[in-house]
N, C-alpha and C. Protein backbone atom coordinates (compact mmCIF):
# COMPACT_ATOMS: atom_id res chain seq x y z
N UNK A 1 0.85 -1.19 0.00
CA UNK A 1 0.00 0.00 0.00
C UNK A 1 0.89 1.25 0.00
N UNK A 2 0.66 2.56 -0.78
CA UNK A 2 1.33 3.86 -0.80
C UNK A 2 1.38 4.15 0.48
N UNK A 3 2.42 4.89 0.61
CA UNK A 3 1.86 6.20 1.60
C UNK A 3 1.03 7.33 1.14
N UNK A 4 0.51 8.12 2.07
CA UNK A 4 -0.39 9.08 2.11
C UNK A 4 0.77 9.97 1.37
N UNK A 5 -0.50 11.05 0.71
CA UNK A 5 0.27 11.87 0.49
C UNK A 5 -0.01 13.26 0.87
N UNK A 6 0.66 13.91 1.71
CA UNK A 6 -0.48 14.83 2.78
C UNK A 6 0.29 16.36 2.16
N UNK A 7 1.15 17.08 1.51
CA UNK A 7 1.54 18.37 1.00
C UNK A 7 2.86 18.48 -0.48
N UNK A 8 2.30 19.31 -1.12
CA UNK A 8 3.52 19.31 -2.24
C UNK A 8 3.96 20.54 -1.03
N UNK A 9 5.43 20.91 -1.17
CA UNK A 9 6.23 21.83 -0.69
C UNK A 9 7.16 22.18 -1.28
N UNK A 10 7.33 23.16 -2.36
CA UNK A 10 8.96 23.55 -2.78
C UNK A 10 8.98 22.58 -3.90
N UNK A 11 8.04 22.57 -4.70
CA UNK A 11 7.85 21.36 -5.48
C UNK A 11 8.03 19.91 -5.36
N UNK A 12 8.21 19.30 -3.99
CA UNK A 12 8.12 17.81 -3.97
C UNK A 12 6.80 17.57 -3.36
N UNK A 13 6.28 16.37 -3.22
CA UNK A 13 5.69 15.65 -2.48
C UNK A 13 6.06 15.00 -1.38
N UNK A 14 5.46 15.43 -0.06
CA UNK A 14 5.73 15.24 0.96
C UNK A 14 4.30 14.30 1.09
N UNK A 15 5.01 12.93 1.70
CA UNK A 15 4.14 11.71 2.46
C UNK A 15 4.51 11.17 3.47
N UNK A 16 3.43 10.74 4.24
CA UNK A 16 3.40 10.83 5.44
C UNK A 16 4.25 9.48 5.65
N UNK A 17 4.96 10.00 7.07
CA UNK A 17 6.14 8.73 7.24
C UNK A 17 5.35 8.00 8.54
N UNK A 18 5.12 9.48 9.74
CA UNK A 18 4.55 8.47 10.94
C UNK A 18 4.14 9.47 11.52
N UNK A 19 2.82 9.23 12.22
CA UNK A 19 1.87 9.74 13.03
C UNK A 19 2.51 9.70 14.20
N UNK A 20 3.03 10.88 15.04
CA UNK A 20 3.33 10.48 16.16
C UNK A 20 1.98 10.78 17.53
N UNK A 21 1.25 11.78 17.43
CA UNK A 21 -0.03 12.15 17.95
C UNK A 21 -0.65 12.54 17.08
N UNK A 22 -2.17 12.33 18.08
CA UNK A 22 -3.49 12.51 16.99
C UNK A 22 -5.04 12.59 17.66
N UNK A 23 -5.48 13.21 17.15
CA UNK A 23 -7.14 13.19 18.23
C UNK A 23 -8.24 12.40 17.04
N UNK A 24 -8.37 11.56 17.68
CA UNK A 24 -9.75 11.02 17.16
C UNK A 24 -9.43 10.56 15.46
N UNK A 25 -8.36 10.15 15.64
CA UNK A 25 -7.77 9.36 14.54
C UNK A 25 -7.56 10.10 13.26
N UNK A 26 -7.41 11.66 13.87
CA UNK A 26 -6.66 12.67 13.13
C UNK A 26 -5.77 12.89 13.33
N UNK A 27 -4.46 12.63 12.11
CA UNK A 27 -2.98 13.30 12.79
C UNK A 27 -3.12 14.51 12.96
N UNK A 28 -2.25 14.78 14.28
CA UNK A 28 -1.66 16.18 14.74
C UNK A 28 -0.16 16.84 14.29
N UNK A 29 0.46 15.89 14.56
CA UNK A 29 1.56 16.09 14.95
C UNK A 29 2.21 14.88 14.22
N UNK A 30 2.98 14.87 13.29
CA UNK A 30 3.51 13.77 12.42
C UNK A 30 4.79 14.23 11.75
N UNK A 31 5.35 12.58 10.97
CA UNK A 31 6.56 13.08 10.16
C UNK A 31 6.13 12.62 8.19
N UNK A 32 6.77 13.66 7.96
CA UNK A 32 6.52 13.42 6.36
C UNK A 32 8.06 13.04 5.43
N UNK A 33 7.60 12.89 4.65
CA UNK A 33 8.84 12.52 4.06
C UNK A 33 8.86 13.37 2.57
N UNK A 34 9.89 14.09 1.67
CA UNK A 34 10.03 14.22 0.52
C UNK A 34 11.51 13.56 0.54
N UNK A 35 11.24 12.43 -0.61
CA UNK A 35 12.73 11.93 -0.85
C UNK A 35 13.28 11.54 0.20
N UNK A 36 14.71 12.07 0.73
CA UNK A 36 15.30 11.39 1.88
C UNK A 36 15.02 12.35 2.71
N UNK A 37 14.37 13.24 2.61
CA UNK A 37 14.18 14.69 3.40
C UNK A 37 13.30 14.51 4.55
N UNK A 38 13.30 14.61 5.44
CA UNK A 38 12.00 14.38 6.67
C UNK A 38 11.79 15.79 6.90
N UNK A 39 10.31 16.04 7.47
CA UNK A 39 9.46 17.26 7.90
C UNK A 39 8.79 16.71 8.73
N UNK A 40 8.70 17.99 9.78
CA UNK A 40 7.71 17.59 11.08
C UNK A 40 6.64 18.45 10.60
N UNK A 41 5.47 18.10 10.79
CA UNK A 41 4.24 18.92 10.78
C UNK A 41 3.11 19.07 11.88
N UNK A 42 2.45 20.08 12.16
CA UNK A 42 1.67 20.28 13.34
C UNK A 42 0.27 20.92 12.57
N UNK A 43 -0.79 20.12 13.38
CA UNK A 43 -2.14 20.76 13.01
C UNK A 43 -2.55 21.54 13.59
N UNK A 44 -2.53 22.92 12.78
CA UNK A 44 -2.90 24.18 14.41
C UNK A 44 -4.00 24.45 13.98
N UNK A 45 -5.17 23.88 13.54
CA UNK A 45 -6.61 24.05 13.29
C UNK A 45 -7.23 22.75 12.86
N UNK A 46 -7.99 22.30 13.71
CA UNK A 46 -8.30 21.04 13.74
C UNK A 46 -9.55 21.30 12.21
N UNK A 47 -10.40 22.27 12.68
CA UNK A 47 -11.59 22.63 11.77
C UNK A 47 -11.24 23.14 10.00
N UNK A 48 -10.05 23.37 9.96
CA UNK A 48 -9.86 23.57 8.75
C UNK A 48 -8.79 23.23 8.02
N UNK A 49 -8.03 22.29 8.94
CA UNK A 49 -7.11 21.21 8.93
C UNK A 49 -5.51 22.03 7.96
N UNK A 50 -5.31 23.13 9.06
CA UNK A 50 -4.24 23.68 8.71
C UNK A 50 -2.90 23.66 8.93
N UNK A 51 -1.56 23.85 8.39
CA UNK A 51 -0.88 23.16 9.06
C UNK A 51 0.00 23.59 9.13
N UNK A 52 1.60 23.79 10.04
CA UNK A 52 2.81 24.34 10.55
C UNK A 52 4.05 23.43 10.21
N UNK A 53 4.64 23.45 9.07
CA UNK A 53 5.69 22.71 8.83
C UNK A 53 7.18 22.98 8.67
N UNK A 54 7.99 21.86 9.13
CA UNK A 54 9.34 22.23 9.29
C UNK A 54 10.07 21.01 8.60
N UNK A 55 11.30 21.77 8.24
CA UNK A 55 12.30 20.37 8.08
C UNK A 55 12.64 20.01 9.53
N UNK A 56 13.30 18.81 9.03
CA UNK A 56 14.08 18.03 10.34
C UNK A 56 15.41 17.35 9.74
N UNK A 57 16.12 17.51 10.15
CA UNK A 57 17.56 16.64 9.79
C UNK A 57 17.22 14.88 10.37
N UNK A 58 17.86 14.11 10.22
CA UNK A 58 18.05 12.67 10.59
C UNK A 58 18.33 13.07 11.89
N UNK A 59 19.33 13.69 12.25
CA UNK A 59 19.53 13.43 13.94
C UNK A 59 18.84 14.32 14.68
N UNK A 60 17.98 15.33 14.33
CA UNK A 60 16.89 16.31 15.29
C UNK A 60 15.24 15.17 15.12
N UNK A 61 15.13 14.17 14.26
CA UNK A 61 13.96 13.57 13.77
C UNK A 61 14.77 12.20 15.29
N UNK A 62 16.09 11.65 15.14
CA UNK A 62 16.93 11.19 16.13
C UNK A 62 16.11 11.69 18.03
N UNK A 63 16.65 13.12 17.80
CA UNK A 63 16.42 13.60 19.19
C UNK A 63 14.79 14.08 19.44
N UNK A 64 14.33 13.76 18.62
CA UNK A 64 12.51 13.91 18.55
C UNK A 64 11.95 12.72 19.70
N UNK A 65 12.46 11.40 18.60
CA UNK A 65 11.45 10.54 18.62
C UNK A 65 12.03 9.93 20.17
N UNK A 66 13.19 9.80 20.62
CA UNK A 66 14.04 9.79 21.70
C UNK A 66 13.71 10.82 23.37
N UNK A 67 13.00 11.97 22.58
CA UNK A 67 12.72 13.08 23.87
C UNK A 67 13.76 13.53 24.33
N UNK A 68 14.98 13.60 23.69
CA UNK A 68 15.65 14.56 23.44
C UNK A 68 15.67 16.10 23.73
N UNK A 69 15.06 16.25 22.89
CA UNK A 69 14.29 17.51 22.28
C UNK A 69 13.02 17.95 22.44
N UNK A 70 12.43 18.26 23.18
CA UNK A 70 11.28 18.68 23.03
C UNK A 70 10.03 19.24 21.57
N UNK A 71 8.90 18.78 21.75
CA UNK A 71 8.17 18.61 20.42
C UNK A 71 8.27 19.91 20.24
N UNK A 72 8.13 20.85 21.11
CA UNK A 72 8.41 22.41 20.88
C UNK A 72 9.72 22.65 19.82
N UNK A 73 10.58 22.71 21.18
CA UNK A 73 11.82 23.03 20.35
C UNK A 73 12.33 22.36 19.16
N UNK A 74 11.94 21.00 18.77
CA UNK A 74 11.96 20.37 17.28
C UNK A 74 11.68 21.35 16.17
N UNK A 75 10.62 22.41 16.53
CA UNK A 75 10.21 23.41 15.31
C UNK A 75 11.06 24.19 15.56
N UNK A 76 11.18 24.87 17.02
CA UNK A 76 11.99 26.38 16.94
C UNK A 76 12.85 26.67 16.59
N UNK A 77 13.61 25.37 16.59
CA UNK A 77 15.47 25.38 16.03
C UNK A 77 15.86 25.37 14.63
N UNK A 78 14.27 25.67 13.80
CA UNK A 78 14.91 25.66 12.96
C UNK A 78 14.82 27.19 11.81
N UNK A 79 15.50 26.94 10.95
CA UNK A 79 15.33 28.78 10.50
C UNK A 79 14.23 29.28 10.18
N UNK A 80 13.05 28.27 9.26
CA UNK A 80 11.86 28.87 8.72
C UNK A 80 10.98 27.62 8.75
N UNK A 81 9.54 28.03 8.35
CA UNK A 81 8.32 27.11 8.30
C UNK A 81 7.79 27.48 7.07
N UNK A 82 6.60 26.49 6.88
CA UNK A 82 5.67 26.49 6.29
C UNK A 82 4.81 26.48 6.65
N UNK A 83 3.59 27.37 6.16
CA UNK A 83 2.18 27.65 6.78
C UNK A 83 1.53 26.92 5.43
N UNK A 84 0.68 26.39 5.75
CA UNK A 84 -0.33 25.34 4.92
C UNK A 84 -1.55 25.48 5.42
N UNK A 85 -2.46 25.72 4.28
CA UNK A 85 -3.64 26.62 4.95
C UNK A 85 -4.12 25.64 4.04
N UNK A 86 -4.78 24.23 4.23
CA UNK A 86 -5.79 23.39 2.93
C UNK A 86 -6.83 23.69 2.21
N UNK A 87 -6.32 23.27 0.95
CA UNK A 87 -7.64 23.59 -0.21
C UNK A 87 -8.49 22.20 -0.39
N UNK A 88 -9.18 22.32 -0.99
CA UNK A 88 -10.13 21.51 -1.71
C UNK A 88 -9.59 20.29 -1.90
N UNK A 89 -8.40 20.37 -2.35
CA UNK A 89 -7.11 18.66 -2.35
C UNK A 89 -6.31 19.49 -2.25
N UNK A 90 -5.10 18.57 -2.33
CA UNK A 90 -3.69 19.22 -1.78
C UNK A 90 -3.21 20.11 -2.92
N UNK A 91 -3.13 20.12 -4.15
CA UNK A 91 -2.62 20.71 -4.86
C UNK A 91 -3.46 21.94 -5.01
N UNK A 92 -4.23 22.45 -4.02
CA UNK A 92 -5.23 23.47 -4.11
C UNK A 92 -4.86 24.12 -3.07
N UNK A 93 -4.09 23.47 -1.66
CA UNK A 93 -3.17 24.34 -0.65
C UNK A 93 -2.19 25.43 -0.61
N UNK A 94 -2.95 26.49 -0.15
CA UNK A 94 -2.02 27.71 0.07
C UNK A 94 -0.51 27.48 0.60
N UNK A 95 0.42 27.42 0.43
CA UNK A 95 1.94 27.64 1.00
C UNK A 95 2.50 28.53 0.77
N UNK A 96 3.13 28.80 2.04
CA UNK A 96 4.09 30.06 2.45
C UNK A 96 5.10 29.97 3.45
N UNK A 97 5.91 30.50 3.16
CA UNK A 97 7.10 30.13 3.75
C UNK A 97 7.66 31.37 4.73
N UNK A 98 8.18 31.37 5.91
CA UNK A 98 8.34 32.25 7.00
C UNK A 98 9.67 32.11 7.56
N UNK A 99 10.44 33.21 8.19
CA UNK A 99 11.24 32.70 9.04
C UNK A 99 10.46 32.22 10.47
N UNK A 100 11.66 31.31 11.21
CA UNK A 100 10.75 31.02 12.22
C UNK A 100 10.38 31.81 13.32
N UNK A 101 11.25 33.16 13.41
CA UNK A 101 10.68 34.04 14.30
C UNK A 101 9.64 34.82 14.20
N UNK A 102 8.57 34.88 12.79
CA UNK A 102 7.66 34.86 12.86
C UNK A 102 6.32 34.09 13.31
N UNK A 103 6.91 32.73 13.60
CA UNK A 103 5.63 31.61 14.34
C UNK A 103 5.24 31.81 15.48
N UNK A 104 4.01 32.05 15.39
CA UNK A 104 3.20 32.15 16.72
C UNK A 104 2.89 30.85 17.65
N UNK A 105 4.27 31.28 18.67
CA UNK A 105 4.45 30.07 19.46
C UNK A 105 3.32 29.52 20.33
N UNK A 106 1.99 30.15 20.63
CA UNK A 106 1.11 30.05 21.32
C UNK A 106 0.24 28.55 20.47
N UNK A 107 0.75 28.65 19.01
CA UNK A 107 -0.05 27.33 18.07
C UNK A 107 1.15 26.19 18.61
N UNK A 108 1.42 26.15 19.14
CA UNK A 108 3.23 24.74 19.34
C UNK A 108 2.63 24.30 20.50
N UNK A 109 2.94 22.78 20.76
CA UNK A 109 2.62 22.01 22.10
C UNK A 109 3.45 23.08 23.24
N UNK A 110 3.12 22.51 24.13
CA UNK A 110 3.92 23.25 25.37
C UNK A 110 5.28 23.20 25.67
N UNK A 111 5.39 24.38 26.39
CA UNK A 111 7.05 24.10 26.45
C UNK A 111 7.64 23.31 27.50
N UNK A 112 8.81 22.41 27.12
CA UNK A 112 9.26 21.18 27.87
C UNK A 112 8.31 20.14 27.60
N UNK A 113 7.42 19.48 26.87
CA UNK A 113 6.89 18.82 26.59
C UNK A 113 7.54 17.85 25.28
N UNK A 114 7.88 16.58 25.89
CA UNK A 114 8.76 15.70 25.21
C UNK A 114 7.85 14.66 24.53
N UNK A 115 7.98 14.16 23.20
CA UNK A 115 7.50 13.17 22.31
C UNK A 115 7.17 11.84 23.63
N UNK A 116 6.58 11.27 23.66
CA UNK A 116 6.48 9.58 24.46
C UNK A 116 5.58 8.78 23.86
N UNK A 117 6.12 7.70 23.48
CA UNK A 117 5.59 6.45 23.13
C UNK A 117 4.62 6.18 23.11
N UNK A 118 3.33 6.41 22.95
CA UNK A 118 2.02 5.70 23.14
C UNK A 118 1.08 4.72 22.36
N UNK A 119 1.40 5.50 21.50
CA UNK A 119 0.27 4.19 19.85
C UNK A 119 1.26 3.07 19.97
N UNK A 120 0.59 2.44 19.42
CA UNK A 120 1.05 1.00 19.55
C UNK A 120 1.83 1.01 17.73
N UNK A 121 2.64 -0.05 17.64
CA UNK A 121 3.63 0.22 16.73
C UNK A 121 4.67 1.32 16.49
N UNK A 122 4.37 1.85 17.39
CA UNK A 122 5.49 3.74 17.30
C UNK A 122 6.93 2.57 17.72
N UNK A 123 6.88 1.75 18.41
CA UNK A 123 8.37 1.64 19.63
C UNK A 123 9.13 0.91 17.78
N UNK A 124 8.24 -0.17 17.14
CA UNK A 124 8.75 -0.41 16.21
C UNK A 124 9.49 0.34 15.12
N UNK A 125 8.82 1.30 15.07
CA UNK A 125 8.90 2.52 13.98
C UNK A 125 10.15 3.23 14.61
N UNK A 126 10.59 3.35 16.21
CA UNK A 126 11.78 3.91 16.33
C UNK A 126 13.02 2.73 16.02
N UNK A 127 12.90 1.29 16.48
CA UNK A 127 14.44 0.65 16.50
C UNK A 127 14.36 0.65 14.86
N UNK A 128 13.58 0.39 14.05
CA UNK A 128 13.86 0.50 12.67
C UNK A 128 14.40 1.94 12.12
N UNK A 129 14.19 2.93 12.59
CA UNK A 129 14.49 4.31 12.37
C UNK A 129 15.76 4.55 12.93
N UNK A 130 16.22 3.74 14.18
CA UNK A 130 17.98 3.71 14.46
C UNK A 130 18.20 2.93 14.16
N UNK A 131 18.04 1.43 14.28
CA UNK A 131 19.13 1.09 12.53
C UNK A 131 19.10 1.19 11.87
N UNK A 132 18.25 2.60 10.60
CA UNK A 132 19.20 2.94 9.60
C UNK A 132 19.67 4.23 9.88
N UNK A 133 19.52 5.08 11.29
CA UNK A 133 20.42 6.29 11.16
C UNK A 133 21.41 5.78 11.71
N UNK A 134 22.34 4.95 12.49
CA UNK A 134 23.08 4.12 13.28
C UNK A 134 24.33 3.94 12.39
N UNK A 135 23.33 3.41 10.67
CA UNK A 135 24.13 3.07 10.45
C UNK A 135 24.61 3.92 9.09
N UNK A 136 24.20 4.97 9.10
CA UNK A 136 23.80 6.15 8.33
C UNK A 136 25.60 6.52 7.81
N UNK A 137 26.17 6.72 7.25
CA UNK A 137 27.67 7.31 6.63
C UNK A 137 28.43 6.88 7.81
N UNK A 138 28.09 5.70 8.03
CA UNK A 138 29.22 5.84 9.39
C UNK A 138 29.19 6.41 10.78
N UNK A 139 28.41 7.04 10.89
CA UNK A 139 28.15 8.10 11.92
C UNK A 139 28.30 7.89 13.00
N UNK A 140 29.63 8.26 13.61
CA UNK A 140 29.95 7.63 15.30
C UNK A 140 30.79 6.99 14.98
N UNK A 141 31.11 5.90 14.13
CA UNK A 141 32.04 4.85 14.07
C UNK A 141 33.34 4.90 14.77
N UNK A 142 34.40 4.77 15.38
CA UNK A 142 35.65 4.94 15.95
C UNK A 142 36.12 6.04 16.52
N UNK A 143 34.72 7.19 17.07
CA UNK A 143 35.12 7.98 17.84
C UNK A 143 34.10 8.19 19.88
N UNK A 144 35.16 8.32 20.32
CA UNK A 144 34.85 8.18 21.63
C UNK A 144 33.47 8.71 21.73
N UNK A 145 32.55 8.33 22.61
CA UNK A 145 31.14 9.27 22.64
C UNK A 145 31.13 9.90 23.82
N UNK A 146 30.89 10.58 24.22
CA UNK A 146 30.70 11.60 25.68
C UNK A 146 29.45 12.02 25.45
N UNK A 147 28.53 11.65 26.24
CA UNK A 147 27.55 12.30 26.77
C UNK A 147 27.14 13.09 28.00
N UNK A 148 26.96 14.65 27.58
CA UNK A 148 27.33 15.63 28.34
C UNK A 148 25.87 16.47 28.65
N UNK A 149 24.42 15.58 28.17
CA UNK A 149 23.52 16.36 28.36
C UNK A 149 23.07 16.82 29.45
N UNK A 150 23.36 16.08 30.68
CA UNK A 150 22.99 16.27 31.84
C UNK A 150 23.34 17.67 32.31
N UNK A 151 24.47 17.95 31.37
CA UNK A 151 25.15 19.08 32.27
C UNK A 151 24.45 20.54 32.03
N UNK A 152 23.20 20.52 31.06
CA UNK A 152 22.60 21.33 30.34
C UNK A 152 23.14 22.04 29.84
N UNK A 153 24.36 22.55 29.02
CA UNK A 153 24.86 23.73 28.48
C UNK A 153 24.21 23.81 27.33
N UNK A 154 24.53 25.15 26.82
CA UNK A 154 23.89 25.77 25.42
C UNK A 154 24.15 24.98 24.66
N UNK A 155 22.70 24.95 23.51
CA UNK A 155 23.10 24.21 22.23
C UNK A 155 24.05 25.32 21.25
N UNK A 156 25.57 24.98 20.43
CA UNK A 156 25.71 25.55 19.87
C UNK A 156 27.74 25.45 20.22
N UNK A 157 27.32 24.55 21.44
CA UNK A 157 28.53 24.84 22.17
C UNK A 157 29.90 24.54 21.56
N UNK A 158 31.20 24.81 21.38
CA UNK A 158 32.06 23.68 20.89
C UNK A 158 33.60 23.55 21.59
N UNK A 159 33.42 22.19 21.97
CA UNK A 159 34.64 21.70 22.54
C UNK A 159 35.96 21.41 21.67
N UNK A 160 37.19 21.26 22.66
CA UNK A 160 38.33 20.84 21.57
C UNK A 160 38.48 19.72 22.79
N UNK A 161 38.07 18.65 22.64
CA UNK A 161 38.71 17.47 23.41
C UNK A 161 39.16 16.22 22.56
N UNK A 162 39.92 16.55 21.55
CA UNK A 162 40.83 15.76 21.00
C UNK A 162 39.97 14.45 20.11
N UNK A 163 39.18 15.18 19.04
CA UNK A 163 38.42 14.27 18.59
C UNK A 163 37.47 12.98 19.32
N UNK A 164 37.09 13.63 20.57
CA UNK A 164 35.65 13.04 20.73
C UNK A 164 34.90 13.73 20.46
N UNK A 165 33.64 12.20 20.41
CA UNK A 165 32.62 13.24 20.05
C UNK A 165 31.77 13.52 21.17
N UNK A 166 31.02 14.76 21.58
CA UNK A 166 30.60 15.14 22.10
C UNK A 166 28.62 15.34 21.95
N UNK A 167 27.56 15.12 22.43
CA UNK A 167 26.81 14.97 22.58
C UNK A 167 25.70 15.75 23.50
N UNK A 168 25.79 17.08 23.24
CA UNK A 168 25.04 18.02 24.17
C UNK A 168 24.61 19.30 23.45
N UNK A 169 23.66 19.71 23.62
CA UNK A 169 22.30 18.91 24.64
C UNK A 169 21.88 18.00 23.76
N UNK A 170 21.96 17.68 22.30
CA UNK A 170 21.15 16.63 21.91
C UNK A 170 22.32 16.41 20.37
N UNK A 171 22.10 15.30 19.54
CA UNK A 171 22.79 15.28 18.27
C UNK A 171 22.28 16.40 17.54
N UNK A 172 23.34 17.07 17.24
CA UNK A 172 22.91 18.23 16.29
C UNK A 172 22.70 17.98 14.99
N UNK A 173 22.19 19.20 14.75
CA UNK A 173 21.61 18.91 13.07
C UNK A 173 22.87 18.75 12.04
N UNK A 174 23.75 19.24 11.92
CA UNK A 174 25.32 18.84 11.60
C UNK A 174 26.34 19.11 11.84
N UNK A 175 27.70 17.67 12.11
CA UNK A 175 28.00 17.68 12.61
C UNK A 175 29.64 17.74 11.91
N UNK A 176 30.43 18.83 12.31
CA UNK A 176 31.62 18.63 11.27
C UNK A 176 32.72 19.00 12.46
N UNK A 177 33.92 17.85 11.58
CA UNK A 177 34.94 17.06 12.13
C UNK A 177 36.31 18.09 11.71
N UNK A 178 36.75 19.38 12.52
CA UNK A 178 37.85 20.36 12.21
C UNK A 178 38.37 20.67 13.06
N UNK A 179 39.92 20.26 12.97
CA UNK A 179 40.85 20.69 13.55
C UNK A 179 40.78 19.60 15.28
N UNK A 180 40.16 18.72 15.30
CA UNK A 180 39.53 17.94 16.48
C UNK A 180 38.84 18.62 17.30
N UNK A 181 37.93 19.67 16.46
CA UNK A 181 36.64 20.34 17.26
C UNK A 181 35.22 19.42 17.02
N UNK A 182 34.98 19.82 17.46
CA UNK A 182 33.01 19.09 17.25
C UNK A 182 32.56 19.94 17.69
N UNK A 183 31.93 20.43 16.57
CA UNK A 183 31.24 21.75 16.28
C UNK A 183 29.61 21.81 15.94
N UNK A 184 29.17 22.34 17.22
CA UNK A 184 27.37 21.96 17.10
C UNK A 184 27.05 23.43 16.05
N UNK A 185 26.80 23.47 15.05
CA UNK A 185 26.31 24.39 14.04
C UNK A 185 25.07 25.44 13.78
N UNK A 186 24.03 25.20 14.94
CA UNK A 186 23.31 25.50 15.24
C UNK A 186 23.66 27.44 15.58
N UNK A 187 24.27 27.30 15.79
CA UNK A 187 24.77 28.55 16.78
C UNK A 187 26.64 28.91 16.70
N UNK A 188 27.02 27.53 16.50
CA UNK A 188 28.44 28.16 16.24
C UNK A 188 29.18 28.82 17.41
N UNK A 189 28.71 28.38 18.28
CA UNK A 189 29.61 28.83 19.80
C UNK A 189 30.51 28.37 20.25
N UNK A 190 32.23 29.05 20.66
CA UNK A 190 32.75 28.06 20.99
C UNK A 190 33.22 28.39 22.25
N UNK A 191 33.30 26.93 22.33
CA UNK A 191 34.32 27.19 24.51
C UNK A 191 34.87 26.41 24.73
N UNK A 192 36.49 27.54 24.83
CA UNK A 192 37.44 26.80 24.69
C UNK A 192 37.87 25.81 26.20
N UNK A 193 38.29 24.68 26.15
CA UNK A 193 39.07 23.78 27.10
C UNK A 193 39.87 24.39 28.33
N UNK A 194 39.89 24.76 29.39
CA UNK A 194 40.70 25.81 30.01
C UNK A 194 42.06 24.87 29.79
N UNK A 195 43.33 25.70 28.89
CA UNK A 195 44.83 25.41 29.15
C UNK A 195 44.92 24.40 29.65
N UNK A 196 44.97 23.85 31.01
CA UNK A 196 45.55 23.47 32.11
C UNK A 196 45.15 21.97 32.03
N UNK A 197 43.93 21.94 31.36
CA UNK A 197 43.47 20.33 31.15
C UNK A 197 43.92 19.61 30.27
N UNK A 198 44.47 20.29 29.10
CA UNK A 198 44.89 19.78 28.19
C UNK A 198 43.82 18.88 27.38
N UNK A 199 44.13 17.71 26.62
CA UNK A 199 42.87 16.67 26.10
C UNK A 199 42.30 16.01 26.89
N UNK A 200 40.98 16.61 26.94
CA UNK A 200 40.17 15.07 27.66
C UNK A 200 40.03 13.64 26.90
N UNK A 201 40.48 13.22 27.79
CA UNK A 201 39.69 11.66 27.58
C UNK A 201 38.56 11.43 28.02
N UNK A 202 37.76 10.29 27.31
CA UNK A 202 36.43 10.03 27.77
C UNK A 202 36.27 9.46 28.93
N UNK A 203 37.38 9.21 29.91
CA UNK A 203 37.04 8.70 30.58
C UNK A 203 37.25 10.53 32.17
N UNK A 204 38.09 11.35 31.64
CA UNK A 204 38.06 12.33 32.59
C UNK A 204 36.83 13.10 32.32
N UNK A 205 36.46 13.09 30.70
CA UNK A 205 35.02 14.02 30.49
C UNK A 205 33.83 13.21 31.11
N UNK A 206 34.06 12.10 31.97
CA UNK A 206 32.96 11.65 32.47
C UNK A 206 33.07 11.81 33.67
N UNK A 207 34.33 12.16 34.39
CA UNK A 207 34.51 12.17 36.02
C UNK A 207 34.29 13.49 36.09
N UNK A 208 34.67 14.28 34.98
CA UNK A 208 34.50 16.19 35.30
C UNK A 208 32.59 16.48 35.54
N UNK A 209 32.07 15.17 33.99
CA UNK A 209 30.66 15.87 34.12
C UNK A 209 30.26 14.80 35.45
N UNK A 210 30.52 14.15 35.81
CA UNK A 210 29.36 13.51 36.76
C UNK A 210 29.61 14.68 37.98
């Protein structure tokens, strides 16, 4: 059987990948797909079935379905939306495109409000969705992992700890490998190692963050 096919955008066709919430066996809140491209979408009018759409990278669609990220902040982080106002069929839908500091955050789930598991078949739909981002270009392969979310710092942050990789607050949307920085792109912030520590190892970046 097809998938649905729920918006053209930017000239592709976007179909629906997975319902993550829904009222009364209407999606709300779902992922679409154009090509290899994923989009999150939100229904901010149930009555005229309108809709708030975003891209998503593999590893923010990663820190979604995980709770990571909050269903909020999944939209906010990113530069612009789409407003989808439905016609008659889809190819009759108004689209427009915004930065995202124009979205009226009052239409977005609440804030701190994290994705969780509930429909039945979702848990499937995630281990199949990490083994193939897992195993996605390699991604991770032979470098140390540090996980540093606990410690809450800014997304955007960037360490020099000697080619690990680093993991805070969530996998960023991309991730590039310079000079043995790991550089969250989002924001482009960096902070530097104080002198005196020299390279962490994964095993001191775990005694510093605990």
């Amino acid at each position: 059987m097809g998938k649905e096919l729920c918006f053209y955008i930017d000239g592709k066709e976007l179909y629906l990948e997975q319902v993550l919430v829904d009222y009364m066996e209407v999606p709300i809140f779902f992922l679409c797909k154009g090509g290899a491209q994923f989009y999150l979408a939100l229904c901010t009018d149930l009555d005229v079935l309108d809709y708030v759409v975003v891209k998503l990278s593999v590893p923010e669609v990663s820190d979604l379905l995980h709770g990571r990220v909050s269903m909020r902040d999944s939209m906010l982080h990113q530069e612009g939306y789409w407003e989808v106002i439905s016609g008659e069929e889809i190819s009759m839908d108004t689209v427009k495109h915004y930065p995202i500091c124009e979205l009226d955050k009052a239409l977005l789930p609440e804030e701190g409000a994290c994705f969780e598991v509930l429909a039945s078949g979702m848990e499937g739909y995630i281990k199949e969705f990490d083994a193939e981002y897992q195993n996605q270009d390699g991604y991770g392969k032979g470098i140390p992992y540090v996980d540093m979310s606990h410690l809450n710092l800014a997304v955007g942050t960037c360490f020099d700890l000697g080619e690990c990789l680093v993991v805070q607050p969530s996998v960023p949307a991309e991730i590039i490998q310079k000079e043995s920085y790991t550089v969250y792109c989002e924001k482009k912030v960096k902070l530097k190692v104080p002198e005196n520590l020299g390279k962490w190892s994964s095993n001191a970046i775990s005694n510093i963050a605990a």
